[in-house]
C-alpha atoms as a PDB file:
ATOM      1  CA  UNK A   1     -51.152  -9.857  19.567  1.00  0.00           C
ATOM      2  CA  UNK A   2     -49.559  -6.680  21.011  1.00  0.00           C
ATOM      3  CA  UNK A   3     -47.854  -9.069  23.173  1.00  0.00           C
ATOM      4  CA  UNK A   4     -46.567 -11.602  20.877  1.00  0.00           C
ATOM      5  CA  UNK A   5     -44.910  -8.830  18.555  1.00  0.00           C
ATOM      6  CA  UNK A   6     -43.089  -7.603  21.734  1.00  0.00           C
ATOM      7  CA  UNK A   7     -41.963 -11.073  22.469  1.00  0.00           C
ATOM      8  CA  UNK A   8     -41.055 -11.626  18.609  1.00  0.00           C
ATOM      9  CA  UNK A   9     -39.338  -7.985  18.506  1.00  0.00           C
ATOM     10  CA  UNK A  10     -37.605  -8.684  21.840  1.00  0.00           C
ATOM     11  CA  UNK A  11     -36.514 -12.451  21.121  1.00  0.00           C
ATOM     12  CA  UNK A  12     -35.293 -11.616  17.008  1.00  0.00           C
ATOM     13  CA  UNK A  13     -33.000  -8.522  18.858  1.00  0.00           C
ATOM     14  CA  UNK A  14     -31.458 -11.064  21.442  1.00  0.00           C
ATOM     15  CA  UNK A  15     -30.970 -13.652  18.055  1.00  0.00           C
ATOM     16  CA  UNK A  16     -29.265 -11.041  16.613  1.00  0.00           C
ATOM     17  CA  UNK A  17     -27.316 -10.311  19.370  1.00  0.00           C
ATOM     18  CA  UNK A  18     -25.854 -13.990  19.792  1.00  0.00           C
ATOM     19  CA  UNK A  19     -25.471 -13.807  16.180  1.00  0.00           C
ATOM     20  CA  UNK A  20     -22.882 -10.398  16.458  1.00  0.00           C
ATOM     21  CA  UNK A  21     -21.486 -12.319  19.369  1.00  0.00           C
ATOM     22  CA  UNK A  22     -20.669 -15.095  18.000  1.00  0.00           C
ATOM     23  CA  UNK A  23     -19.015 -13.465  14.868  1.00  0.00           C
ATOM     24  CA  UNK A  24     -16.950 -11.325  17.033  1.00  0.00           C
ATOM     25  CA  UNK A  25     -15.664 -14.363  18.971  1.00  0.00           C
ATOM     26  CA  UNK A  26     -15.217 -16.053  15.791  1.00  0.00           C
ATOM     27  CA  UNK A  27     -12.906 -13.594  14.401  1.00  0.00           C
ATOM     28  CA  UNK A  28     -11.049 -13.367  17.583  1.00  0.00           C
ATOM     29  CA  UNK A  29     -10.402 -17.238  17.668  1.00  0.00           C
ATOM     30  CA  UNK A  30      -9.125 -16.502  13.911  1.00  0.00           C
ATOM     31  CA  UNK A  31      -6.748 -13.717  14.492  1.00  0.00           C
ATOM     32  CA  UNK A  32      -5.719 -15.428  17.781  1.00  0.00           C
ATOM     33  CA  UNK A  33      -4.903 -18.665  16.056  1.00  0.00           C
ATOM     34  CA  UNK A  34      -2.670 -17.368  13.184  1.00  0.00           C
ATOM     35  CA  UNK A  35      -0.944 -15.506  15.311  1.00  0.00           C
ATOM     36  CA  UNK A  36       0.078 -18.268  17.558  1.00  0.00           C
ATOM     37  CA  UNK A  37       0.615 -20.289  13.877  1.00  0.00           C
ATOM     38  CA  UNK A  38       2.920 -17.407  12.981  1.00  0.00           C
ATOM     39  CA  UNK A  39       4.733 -17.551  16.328  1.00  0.00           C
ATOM     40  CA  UNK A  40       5.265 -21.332  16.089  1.00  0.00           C
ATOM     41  CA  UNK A  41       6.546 -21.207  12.603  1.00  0.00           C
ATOM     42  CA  UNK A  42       8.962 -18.778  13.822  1.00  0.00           C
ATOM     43  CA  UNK A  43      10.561 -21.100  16.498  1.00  0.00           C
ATOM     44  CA  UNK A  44      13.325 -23.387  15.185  1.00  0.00           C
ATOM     45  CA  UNK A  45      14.485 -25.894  17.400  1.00  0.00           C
ATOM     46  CA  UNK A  46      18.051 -27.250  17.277  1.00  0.00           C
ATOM     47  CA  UNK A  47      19.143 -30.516  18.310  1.00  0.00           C
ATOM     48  CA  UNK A  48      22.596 -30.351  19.931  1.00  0.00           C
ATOM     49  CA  UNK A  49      24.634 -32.701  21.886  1.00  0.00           C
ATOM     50  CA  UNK A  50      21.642 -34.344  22.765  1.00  0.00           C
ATOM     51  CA  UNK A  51      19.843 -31.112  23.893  1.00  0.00           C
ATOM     52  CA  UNK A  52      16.902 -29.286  22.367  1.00  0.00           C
ATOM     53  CA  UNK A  53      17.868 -25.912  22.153  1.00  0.00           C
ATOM     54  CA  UNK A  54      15.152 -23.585  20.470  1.00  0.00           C
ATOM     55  CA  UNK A  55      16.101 -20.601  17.644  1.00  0.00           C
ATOM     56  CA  UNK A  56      13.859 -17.838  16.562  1.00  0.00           C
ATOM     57  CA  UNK A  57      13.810 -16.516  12.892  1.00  0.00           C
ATOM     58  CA  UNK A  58      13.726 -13.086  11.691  1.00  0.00           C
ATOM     59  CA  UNK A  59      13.888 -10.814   8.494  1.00  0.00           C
ATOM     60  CA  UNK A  60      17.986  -9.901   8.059  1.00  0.00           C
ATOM     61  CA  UNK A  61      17.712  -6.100   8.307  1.00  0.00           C
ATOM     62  CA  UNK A  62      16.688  -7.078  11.923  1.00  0.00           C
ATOM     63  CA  UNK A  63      20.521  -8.232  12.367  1.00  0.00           C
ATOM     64  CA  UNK A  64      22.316  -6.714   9.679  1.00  0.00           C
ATOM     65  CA  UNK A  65      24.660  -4.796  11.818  1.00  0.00           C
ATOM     66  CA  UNK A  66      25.640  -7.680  13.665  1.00  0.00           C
ATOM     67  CA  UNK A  67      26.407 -10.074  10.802  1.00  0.00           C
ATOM     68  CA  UNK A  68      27.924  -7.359   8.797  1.00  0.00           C
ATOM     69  CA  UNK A  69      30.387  -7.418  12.013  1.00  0.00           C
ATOM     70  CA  UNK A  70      31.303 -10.432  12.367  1.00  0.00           C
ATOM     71  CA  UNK A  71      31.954 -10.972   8.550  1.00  0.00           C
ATOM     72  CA  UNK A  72      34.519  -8.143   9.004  1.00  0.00           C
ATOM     73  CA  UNK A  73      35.771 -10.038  11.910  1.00  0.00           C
ATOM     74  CA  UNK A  74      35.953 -13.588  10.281  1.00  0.00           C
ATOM     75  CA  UNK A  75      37.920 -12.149   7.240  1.00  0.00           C
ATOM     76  CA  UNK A  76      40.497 -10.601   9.525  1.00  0.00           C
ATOM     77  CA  UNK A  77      40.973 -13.341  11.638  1.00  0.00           C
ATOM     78  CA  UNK A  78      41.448 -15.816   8.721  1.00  0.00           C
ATOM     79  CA  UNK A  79      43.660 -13.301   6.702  1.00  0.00           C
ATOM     80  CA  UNK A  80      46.077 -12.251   9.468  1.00  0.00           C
ATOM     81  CA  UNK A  81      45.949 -15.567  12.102  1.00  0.00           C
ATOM     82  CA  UNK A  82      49.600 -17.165  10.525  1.00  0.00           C
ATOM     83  CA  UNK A  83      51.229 -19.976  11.389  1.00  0.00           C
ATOM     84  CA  UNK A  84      55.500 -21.341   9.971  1.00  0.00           C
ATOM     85  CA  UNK A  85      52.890 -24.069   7.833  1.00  0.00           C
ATOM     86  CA  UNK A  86      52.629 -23.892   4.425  1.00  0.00           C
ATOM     87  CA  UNK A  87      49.771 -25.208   4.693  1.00  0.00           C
ATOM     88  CA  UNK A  88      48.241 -22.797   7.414  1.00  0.00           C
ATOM     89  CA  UNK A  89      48.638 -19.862   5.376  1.00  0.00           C
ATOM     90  CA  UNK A  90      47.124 -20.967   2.290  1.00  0.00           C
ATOM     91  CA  UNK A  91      43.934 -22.433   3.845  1.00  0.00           C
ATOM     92  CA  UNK A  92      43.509 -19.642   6.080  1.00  0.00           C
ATOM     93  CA  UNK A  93      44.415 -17.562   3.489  1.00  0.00           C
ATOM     94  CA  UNK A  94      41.852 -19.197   0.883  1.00  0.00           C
ATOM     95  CA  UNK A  95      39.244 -19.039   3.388  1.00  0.00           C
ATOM     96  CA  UNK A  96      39.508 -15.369   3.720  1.00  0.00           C
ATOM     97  CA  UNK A  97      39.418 -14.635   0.106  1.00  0.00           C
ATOM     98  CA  UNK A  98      35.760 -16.467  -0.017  1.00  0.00           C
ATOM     99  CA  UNK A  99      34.737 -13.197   1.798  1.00  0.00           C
ATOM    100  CA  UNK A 100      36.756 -10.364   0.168  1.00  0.00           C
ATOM    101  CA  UNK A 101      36.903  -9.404  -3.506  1.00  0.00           C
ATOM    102  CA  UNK A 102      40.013  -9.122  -5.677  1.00  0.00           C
ATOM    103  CA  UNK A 103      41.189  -6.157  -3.523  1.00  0.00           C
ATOM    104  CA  UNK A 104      42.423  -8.926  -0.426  1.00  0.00           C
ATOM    105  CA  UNK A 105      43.831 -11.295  -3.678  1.00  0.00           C
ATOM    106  CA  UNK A 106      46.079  -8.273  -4.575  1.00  0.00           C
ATOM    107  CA  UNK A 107      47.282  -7.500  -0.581  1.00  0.00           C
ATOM    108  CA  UNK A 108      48.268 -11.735  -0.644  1.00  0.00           C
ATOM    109  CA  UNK A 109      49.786 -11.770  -3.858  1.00  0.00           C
ATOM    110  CA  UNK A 110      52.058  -8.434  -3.574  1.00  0.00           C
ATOM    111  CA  UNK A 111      52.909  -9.704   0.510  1.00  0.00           C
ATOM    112  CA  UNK A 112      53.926 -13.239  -1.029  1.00  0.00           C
ATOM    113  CA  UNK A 113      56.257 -11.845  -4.147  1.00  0.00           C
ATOM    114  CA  UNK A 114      57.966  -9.800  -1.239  1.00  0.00           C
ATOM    115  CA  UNK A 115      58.859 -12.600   0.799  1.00  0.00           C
ATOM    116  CA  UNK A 116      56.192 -11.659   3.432  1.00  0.00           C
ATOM    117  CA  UNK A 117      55.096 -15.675   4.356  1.00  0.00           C
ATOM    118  CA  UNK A 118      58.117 -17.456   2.776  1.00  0.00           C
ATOM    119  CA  UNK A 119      60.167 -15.336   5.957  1.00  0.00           C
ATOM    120  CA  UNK A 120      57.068 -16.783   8.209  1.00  0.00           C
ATOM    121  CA  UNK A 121      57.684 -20.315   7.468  1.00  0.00           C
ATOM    122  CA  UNK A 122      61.562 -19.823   7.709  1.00  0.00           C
ATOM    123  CA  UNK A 123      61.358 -17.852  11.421  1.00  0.00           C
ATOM    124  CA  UNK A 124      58.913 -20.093  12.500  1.00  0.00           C
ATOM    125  CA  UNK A 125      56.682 -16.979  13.453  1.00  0.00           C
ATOM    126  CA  UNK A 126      53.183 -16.814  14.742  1.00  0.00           C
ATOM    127  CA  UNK A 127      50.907 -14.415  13.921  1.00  0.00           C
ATOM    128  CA  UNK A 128      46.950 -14.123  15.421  1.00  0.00           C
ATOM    129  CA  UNK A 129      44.651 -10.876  15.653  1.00  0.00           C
ATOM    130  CA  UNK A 130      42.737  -9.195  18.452  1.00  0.00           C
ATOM    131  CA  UNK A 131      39.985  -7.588  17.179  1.00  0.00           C
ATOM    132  CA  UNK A 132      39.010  -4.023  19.024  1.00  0.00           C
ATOM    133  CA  UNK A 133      36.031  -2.931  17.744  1.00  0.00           C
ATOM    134  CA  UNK A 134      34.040  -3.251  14.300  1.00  0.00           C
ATOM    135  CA  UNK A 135      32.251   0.453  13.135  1.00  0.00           C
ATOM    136  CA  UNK A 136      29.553  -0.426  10.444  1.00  0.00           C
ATOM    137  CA  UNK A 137      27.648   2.148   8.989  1.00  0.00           C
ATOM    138  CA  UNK A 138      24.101   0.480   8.198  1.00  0.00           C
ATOM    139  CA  UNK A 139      22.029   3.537   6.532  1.00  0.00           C
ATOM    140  CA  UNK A 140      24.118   3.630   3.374  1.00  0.00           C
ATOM    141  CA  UNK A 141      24.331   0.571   1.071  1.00  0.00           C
ATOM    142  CA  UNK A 142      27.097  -0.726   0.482  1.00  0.00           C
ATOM    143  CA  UNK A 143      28.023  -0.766   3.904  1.00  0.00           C
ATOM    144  CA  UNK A 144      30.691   1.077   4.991  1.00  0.00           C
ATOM    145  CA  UNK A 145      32.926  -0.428   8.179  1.00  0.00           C
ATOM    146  CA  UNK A 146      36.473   0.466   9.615  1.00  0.00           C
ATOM    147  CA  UNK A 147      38.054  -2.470  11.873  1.00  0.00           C
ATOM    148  CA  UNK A 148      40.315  -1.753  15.066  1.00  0.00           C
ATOM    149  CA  UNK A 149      42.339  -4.267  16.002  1.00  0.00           C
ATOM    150  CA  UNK A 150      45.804  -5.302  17.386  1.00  0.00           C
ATOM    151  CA  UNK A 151      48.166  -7.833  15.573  1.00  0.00           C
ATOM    152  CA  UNK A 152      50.570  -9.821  18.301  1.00  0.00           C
ATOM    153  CA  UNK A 153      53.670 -11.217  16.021  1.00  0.00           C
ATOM    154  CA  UNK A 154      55.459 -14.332  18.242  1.00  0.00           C
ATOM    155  CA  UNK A 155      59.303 -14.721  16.967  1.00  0.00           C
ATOM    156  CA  UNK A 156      61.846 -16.836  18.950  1.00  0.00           C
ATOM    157  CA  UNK A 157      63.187 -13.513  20.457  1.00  0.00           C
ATOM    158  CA  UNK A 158      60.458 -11.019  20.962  1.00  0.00           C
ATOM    159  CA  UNK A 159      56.572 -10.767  20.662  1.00  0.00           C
ATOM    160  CA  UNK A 160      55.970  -7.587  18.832  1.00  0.00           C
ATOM    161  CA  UNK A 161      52.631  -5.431  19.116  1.00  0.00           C
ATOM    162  CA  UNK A 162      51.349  -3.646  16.160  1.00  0.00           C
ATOM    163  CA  UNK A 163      48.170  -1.733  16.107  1.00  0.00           C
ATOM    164  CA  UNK A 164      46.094  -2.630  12.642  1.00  0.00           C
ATOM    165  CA  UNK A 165      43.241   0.013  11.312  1.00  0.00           C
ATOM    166  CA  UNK A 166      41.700  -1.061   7.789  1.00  0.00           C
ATOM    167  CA  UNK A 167      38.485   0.121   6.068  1.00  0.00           C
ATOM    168  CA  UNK A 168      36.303  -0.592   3.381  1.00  0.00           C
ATOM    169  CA  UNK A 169      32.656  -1.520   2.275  1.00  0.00           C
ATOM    170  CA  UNK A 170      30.216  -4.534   2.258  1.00  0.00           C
ATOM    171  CA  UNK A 171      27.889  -6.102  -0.254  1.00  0.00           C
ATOM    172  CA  UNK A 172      25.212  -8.770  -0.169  1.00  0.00           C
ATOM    173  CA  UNK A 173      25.939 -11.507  -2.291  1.00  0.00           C
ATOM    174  CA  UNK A 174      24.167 -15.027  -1.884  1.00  0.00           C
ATOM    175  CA  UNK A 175      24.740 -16.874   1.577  1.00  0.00           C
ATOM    176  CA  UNK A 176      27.378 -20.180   1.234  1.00  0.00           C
ATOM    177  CA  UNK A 177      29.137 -22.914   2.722  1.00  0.00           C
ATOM    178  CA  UNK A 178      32.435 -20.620   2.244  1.00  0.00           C
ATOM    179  CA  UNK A 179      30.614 -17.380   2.606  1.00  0.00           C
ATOM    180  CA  UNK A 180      27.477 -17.828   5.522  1.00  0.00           C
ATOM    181  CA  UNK A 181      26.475 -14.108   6.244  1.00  0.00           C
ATOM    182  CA  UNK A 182      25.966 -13.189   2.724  1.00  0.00           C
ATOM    183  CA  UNK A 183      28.261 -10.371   2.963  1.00  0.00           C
ATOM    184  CA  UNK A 184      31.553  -9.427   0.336  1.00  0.00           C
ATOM    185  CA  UNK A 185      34.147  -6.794   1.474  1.00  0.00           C
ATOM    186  CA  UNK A 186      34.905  -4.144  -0.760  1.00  0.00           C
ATOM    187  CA  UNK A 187      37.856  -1.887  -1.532  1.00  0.00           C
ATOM    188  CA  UNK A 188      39.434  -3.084   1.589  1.00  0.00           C
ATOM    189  CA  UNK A 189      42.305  -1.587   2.381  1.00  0.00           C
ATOM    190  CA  UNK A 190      45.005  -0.546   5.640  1.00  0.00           C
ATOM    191  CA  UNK A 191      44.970   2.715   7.295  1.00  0.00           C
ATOM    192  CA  UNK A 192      47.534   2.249   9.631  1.00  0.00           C
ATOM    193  CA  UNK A 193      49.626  -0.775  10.791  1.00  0.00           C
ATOM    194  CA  UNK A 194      52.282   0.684  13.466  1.00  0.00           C
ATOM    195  CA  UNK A 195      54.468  -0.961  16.201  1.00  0.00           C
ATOM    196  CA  UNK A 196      53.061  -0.328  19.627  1.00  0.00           C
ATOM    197  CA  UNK A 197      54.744  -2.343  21.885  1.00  0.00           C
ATOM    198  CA  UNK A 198      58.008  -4.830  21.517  1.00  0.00           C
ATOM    199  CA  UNK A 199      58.703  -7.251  24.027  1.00  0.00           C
ATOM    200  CA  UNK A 200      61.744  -9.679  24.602  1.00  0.00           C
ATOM    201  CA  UNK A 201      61.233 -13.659  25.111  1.00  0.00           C
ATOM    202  CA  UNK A 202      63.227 -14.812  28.130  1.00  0.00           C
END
């Protein structure tokens, strides 16, 4: 009898063993598979030119800084890149507003009563933007940024140089078609817009 109760004692503590085992491993497998589910719903893959090319997603505030960059870099690009077409400067120009509120429609309007794009069209001048370097400041909402660049102004005689410093602040606002990173400049306005360099067309 003595021996059977050992046997039962000994054989119930190895059942309960496999039983804790197999829990554990259960619960491993679990945590192991929603992870990988997780992971996998994470991966987008985008079909391009024929190629499979795979994307990953993430929460915004992981990339905040860089979209809040290259919002500040789109506007500028479509607001100052200037072409002698009519047409040019008012899509361009209409594109740019998508991302900038009233303060931008007030810069246009006051630069087009002057003359500013009707002397464009008539000199048949170019205008594009280099853009220098984008400071955002992420840890205070709305976003403050201040945008270095260098405008390069093609006439028939001369390409002229001008350095270009503006500021002002960003807000979220819904992502769009005509507005993609979500982002709205705020009280945007020039620091400095100077001559640097003037050079003569042979």
């Amino acid at each position: 009898m003595k021996n059977i109760d050992t046997a039962f004692r000994h054989i119930r503590g190895f059942s309960m063993l496999v039983i804790v085992g197999c829990i554990i491993i259960c619960c491993f497998t679990l945590y192991k598979s929603f992870k990988l589910v997780a992971q996998m719903q994470s991966k987008v893959y985008i079909l391009a030119n024929g190629k499979a090319l795979e994307a990953f997603a993430s929460d915004r505030k992981d990339n905040i800084a860089v979209e809040a960059r290259d919002h500040v870099k789109t506007f500028h690009q479509f607001f100052f890149t200037l072409d002698p077409d009519d047409k040019v400067i008012k899509s361009n120009v209409t594109k740019a507003l998508y991302l900038c509120d009233d303060s931008a429609k007030r810069i246009y309007d006051d630069l087009r009563e002057n003359g500013y794009y009707a002397g464009i069209i008539s000199g048949n001048i170019s205008q594009s933007i280099e853009i220098d370097s984008i400071s955002v400041d992420i840890n205070q909402y709305p976003y403050l940024f201040r945008c270095y660049a260098v405008q390069r102004i093609i006439r028939a005689t001369s390409i002229a140089h001008r350095s270009l410093i503006t500021e002002g602040s960003l807000r979220n606002v819904s992502r769009s078609d005509n507005n993609p990173h979500g982002f709205l400049v705020e009280r945007w306005k020039t620091i400095e817009n100077k001559d640097l360099k003037i050079e003569n067309r042979k």
